[in-house]
PDB file of N, CA and C in Angstrom:
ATOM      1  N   UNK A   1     193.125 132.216 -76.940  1.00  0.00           N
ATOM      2  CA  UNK A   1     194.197 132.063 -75.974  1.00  0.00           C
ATOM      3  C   UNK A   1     195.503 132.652 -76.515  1.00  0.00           C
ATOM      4  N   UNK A   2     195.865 132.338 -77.798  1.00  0.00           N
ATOM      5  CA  UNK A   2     196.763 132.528 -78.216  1.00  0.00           C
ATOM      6  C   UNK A   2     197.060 134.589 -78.665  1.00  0.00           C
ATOM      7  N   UNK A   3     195.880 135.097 -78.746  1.00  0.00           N
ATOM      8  CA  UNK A   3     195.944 136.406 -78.785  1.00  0.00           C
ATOM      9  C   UNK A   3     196.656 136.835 -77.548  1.00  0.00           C
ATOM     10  N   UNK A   4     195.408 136.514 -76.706  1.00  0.00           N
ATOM     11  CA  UNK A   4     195.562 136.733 -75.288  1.00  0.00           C
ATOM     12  C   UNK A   4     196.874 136.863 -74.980  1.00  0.00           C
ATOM     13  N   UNK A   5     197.954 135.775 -75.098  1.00  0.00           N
ATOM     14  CA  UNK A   5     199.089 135.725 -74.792  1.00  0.00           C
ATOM     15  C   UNK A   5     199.930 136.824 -75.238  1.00  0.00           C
ATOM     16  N   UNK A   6     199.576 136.804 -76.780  1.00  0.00           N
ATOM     17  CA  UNK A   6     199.977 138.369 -77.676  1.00  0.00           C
ATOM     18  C   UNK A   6     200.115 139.233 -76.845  1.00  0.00           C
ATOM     19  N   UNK A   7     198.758 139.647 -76.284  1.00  0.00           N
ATOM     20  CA  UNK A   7     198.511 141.014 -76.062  1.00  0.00           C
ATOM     21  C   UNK A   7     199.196 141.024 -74.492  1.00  0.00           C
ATOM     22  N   UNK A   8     199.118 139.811 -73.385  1.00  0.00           N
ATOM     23  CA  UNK A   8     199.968 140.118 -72.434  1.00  0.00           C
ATOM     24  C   UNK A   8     201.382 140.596 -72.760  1.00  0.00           C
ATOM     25  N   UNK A   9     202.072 139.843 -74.136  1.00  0.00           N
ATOM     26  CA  UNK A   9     203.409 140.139 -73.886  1.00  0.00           C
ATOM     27  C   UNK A   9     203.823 141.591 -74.059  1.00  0.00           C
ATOM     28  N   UNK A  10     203.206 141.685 -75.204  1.00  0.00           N
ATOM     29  CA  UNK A  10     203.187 142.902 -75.729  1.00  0.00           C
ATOM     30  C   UNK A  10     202.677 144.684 -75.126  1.00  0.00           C
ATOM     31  N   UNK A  11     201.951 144.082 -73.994  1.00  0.00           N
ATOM     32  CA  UNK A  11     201.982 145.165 -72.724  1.00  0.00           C
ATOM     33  C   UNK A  11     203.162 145.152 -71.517  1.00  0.00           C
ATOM     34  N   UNK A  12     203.429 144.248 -71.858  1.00  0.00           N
ATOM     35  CA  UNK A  12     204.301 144.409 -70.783  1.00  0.00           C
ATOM     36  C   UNK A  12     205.583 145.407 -70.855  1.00  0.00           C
ATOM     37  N   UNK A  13     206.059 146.068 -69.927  1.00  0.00           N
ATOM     38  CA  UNK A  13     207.054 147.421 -70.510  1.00  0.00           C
ATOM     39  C   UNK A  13     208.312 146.961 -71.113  1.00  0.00           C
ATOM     40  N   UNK A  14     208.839 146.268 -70.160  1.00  0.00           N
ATOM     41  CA  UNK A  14     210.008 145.511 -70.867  1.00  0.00           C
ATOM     42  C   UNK A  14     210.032 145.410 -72.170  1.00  0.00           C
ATOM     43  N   UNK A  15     208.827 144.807 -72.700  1.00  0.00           N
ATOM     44  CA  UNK A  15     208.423 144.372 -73.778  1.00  0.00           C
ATOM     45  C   UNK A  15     208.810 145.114 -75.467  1.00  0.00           C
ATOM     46  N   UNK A  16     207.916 146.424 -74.878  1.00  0.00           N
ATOM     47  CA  UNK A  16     207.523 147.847 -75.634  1.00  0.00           C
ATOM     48  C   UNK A  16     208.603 148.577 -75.513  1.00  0.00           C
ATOM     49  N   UNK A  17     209.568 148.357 -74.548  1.00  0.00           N
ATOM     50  CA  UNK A  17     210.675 149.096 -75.123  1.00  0.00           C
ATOM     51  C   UNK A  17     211.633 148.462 -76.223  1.00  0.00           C
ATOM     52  N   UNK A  18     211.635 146.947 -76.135  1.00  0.00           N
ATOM     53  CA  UNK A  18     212.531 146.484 -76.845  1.00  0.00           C
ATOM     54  C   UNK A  18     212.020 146.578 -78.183  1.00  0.00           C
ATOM     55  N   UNK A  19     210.739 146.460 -78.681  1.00  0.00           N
ATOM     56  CA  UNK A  19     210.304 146.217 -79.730  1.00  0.00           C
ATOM     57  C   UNK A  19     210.039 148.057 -80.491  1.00  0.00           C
ATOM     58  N   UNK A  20     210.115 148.794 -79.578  1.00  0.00           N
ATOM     59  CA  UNK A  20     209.936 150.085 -80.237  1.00  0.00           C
ATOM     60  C   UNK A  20     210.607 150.602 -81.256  1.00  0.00           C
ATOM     61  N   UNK A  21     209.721 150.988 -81.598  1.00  0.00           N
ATOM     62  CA  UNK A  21     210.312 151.261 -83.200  1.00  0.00           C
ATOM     63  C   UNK A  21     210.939 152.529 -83.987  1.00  0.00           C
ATOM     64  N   UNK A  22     210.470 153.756 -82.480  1.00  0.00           N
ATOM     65  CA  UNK A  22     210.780 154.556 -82.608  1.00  0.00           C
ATOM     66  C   UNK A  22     212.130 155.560 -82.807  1.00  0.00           C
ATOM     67  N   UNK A  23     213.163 154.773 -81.825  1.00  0.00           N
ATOM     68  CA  UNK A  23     214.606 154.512 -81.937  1.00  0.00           C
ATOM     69  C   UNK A  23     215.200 154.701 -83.193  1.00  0.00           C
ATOM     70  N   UNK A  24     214.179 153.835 -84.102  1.00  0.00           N
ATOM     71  CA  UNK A  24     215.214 153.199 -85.094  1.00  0.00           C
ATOM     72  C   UNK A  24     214.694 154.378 -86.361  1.00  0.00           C
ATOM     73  N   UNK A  25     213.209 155.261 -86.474  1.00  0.00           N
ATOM     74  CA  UNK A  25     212.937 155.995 -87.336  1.00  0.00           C
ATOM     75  C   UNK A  25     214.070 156.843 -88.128  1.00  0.00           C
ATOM     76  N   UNK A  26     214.692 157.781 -87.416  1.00  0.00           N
ATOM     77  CA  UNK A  26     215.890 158.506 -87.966  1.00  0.00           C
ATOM     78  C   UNK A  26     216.720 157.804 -88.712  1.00  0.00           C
ATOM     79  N   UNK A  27     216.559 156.163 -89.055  1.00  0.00           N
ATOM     80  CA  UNK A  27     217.524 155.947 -89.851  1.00  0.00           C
ATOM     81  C   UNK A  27     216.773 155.530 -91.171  1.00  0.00           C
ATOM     82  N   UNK A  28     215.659 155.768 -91.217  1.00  0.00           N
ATOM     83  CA  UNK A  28     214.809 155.339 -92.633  1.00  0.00           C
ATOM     84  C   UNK A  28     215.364 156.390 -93.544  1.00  0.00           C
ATOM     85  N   UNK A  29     215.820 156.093 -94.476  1.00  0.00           N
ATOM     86  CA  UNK A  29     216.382 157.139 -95.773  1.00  0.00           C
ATOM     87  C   UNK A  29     215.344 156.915 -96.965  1.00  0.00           C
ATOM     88  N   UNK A  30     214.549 156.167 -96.810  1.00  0.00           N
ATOM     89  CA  UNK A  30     212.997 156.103 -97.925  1.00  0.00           C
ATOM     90  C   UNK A  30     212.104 156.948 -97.835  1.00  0.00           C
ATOM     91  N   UNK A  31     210.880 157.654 -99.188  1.00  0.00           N
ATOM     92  CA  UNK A  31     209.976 158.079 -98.697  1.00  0.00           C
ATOM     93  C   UNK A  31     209.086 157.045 -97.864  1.00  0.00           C
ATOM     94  N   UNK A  32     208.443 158.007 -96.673  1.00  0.00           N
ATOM     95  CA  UNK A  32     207.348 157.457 -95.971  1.00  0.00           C
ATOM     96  C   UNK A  32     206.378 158.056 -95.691  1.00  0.00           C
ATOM     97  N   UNK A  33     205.081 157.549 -95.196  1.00  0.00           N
ATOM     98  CA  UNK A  33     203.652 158.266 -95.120  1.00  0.00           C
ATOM     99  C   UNK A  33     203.426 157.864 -93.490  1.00  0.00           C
ATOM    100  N   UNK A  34     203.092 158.249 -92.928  1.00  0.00           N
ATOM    101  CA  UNK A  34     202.430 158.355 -91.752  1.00  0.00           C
ATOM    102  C   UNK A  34     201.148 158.413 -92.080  1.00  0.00           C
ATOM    103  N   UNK A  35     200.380 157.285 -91.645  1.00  0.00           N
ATOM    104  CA  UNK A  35     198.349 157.293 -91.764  1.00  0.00           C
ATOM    105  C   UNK A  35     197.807 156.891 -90.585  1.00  0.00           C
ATOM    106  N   UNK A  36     197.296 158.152 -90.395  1.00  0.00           N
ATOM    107  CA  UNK A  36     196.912 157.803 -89.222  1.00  0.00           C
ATOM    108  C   UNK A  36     195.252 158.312 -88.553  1.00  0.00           C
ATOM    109  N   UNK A  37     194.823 157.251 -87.967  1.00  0.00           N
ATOM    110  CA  UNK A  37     192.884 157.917 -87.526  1.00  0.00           C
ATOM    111  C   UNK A  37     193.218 159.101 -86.067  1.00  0.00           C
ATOM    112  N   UNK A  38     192.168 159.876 -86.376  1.00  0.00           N
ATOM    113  CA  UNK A  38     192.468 160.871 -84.642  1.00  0.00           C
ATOM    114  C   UNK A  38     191.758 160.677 -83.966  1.00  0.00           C
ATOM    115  N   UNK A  39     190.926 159.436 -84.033  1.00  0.00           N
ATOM    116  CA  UNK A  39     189.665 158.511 -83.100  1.00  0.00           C
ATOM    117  C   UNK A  39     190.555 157.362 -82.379  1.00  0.00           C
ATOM    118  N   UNK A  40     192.007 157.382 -82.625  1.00  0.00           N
ATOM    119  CA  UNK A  40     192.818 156.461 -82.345  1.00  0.00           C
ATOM    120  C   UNK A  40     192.581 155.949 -80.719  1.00  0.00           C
ATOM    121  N   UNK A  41     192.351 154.963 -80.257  1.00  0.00           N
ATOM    122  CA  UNK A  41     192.259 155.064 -78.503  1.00  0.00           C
ATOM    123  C   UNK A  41     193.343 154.372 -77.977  1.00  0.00           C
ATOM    124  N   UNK A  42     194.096 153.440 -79.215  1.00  0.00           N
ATOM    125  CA  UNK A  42     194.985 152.694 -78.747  1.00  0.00           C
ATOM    126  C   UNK A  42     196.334 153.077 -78.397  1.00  0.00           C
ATOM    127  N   UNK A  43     196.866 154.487 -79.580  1.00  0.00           N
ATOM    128  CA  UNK A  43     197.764 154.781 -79.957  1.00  0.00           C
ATOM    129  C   UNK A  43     197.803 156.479 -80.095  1.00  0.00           C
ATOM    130  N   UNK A  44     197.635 157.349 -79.550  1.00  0.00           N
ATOM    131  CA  UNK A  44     197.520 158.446 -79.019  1.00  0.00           C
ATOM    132  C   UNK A  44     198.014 159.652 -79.831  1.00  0.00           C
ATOM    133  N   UNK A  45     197.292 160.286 -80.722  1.00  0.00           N
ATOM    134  CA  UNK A  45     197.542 160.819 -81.886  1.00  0.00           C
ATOM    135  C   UNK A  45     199.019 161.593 -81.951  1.00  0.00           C
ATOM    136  N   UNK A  46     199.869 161.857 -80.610  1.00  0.00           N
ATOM    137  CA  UNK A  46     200.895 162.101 -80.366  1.00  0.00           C
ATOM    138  C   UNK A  46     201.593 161.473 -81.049  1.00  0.00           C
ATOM    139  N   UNK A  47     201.878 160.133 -81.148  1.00  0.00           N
ATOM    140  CA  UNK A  47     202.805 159.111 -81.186  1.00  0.00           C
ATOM    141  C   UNK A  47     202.767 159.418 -83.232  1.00  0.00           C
ATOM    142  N   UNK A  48     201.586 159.715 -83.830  1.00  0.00           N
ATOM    143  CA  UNK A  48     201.823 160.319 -85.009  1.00  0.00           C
ATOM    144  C   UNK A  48     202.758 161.544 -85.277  1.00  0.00           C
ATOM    145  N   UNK A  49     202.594 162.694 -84.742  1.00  0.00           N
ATOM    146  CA  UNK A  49     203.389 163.561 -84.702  1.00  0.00           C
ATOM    147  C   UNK A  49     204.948 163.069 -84.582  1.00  0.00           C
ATOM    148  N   UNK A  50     204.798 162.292 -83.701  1.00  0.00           N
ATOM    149  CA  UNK A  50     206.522 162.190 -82.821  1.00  0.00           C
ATOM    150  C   UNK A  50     206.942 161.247 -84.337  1.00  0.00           C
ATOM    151  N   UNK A  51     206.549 160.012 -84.591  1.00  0.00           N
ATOM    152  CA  UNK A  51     206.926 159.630 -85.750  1.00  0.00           C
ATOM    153  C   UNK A  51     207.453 160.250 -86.948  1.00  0.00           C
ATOM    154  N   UNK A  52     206.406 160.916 -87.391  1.00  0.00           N
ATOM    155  CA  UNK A  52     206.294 162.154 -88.619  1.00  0.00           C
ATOM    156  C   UNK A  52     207.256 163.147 -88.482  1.00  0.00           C
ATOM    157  N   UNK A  53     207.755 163.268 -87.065  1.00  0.00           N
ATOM    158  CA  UNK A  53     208.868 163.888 -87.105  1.00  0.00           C
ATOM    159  C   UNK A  53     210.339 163.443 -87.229  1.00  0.00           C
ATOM    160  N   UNK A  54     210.145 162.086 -86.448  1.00  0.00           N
ATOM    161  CA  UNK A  54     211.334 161.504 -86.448  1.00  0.00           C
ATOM    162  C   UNK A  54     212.008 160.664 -88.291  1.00  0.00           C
ATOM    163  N   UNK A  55     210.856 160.819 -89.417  1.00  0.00           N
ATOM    164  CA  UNK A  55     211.235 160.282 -90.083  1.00  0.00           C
ATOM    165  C   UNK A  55     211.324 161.340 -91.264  1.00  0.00           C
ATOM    166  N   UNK A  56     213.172 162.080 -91.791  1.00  0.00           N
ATOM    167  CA  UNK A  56     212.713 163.058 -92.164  1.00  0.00           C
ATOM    168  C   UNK A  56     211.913 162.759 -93.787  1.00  0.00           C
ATOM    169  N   UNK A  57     211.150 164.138 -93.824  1.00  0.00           N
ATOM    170  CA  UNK A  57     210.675 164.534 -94.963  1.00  0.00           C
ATOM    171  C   UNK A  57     209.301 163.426 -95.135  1.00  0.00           C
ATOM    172  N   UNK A  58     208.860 163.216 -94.211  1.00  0.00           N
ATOM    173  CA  UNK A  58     207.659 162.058 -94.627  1.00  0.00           C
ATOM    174  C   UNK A  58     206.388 162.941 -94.621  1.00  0.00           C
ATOM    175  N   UNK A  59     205.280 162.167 -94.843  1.00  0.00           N
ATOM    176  CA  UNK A  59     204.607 162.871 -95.308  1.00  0.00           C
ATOM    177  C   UNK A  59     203.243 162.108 -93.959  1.00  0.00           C
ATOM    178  N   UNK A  60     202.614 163.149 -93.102  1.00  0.00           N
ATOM    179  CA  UNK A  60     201.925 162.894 -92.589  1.00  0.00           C
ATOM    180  C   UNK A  60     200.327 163.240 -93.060  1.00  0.00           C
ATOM    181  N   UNK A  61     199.508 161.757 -93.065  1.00  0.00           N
ATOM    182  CA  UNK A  61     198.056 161.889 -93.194  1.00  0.00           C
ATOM    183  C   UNK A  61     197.005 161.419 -91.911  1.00  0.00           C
ATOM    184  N   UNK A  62     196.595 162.091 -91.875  1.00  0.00           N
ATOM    185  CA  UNK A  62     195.615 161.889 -90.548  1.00  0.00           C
ATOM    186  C   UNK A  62     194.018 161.447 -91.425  1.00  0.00           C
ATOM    187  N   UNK A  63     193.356 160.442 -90.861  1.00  0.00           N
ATOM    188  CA  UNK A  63     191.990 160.437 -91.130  1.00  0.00           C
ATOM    189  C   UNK A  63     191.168 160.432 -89.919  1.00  0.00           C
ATOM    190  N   UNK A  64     190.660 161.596 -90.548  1.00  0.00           N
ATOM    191  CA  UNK A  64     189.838 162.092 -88.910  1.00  0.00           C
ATOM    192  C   UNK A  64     188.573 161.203 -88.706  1.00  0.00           C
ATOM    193  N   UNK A  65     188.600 161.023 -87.143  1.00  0.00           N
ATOM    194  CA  UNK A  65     187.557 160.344 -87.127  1.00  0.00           C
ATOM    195  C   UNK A  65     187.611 158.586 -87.202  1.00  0.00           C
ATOM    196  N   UNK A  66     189.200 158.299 -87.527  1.00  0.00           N
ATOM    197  CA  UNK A  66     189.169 157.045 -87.337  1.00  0.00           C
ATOM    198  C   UNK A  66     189.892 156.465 -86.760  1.00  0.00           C
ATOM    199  N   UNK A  67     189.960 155.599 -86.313  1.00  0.00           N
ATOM    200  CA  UNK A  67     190.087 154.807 -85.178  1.00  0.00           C
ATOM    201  C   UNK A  67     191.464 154.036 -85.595  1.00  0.00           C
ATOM    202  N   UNK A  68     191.898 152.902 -84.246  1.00  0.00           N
ATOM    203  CA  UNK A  68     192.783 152.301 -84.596  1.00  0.00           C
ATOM    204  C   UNK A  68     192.957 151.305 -85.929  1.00  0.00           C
ATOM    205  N   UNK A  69     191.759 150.851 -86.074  1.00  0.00           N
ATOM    206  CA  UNK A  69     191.782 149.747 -87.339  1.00  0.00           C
ATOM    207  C   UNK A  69     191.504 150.824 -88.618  1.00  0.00           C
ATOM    208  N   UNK A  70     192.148 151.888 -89.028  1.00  0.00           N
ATOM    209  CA  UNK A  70     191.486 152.394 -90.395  1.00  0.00           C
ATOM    210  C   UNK A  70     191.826 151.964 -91.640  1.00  0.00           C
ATOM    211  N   UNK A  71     192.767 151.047 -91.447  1.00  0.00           N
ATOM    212  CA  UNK A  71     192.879 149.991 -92.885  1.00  0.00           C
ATOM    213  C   UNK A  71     191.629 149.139 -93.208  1.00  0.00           C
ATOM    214  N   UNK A  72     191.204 148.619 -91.958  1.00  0.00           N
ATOM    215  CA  UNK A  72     189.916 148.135 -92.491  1.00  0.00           C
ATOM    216  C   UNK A  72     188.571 148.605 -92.291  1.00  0.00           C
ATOM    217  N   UNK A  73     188.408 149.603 -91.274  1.00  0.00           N
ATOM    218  CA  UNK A  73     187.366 150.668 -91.351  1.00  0.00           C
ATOM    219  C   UNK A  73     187.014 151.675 -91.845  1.00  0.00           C
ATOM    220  N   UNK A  74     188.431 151.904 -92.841  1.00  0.00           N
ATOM    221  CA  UNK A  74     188.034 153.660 -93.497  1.00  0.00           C
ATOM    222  C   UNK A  74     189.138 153.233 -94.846  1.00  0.00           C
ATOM    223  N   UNK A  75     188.989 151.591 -95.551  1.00  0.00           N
ATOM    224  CA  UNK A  75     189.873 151.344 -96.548  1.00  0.00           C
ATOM    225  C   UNK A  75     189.641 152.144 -97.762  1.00  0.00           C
ATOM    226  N   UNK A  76     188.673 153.088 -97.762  1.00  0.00           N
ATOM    227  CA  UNK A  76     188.840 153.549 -99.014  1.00  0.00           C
ATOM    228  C   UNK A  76     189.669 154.427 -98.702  1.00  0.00           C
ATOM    229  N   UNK A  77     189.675 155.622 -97.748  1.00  0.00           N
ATOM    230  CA  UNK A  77     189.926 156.847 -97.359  1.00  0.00           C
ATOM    231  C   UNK A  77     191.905 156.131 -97.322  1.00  0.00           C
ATOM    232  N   UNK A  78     191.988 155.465 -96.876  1.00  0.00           N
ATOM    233  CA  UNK A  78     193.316 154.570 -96.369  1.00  0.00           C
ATOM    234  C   UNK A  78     193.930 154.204 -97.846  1.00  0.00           C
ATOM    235  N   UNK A  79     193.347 153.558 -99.060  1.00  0.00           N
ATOM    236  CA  UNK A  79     193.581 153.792-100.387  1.00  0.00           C
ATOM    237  C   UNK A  79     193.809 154.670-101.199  1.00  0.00           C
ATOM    238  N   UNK A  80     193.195 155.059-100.852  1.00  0.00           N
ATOM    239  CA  UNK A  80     193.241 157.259-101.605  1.00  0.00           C
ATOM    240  C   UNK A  80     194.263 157.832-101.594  1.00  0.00           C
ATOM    241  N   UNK A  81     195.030 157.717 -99.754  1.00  0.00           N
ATOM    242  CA  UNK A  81     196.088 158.051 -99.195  1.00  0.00           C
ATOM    243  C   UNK A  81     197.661 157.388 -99.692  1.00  0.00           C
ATOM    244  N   UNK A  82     197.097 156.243 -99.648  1.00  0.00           N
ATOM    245  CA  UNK A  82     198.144 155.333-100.146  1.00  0.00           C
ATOM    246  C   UNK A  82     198.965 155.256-102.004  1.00  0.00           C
ATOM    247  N   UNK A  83     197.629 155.596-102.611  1.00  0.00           N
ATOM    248  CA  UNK A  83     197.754 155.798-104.216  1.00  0.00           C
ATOM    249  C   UNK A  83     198.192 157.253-104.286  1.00  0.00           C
ATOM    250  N   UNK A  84     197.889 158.324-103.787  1.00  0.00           N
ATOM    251  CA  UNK A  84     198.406 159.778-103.777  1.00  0.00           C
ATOM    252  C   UNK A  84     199.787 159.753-103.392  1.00  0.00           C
ATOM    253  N   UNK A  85     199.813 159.007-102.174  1.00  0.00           N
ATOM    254  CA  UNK A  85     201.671 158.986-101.815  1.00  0.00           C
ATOM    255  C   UNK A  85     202.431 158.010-102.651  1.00  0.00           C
ATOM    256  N   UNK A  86     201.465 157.073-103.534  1.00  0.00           N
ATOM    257  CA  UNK A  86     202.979 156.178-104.275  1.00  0.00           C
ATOM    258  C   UNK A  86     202.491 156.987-105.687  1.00  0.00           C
ATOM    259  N   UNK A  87     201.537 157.670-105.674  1.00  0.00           N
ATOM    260  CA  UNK A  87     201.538 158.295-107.231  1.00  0.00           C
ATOM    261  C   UNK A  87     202.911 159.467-107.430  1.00  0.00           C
TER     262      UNK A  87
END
C-alpha cells in the first residue's frame, strides 16, 4: 500500500516537476558519473544525455543492455564503473 502511494505521488506532474532534479544540475561543481542501462523503460536513455550534459565535465557511462535497476542487476558492471571513476 504504502509503495503504491509512492508511486501515485510521484507520477503525478505537479509532483515531477517540483522534485526534478534537473534544474538544479548546472550547479554541481563536483566530479560526477552518469550510469546508466540503455534497456532503461522507466527513464528514457535521453534523460542520460540531457543530464551528462547539464553537469559540466562529468563523465557519462552507459551499460548496455540494462535496465532500470542496474545497481542490482548488472552490480558488477555498476562496480567496475564506479571504482574506475573514484580511481
Amino acid at each position: 500500500d504504502a509503495y503504491r502511494r509512492v508511486l501515485a505521488h510521484m507520477n503525478n506532474g505537479e509532483t515531477r516537476n517540483r522534485y526534478n532534479t534537473q534544474r538544479r544540475l548546472s550547479h554541481v561543481k563536483v566530479p560526477s558519473m552518469v550510469l546508466w542501462g540503455t534497456a532503461d523503460e522507466i527513464n528514457d536513455i535521453e534523460m542520460a544525455h540531457i543530464c551528462n550534459d547539464l553537469l559540466e565535465g562529468s563523465k557519462l557511462v552507459l551499460v548496455e543492455g540494462g535496465d532500470h535497476f542496474i545497481p542490482t542487476n548488472r552490480s558488477d558492471e555498476v562496480n567496475e564503473a564506479l571504482l574506475d571513476f573514484l580511481g
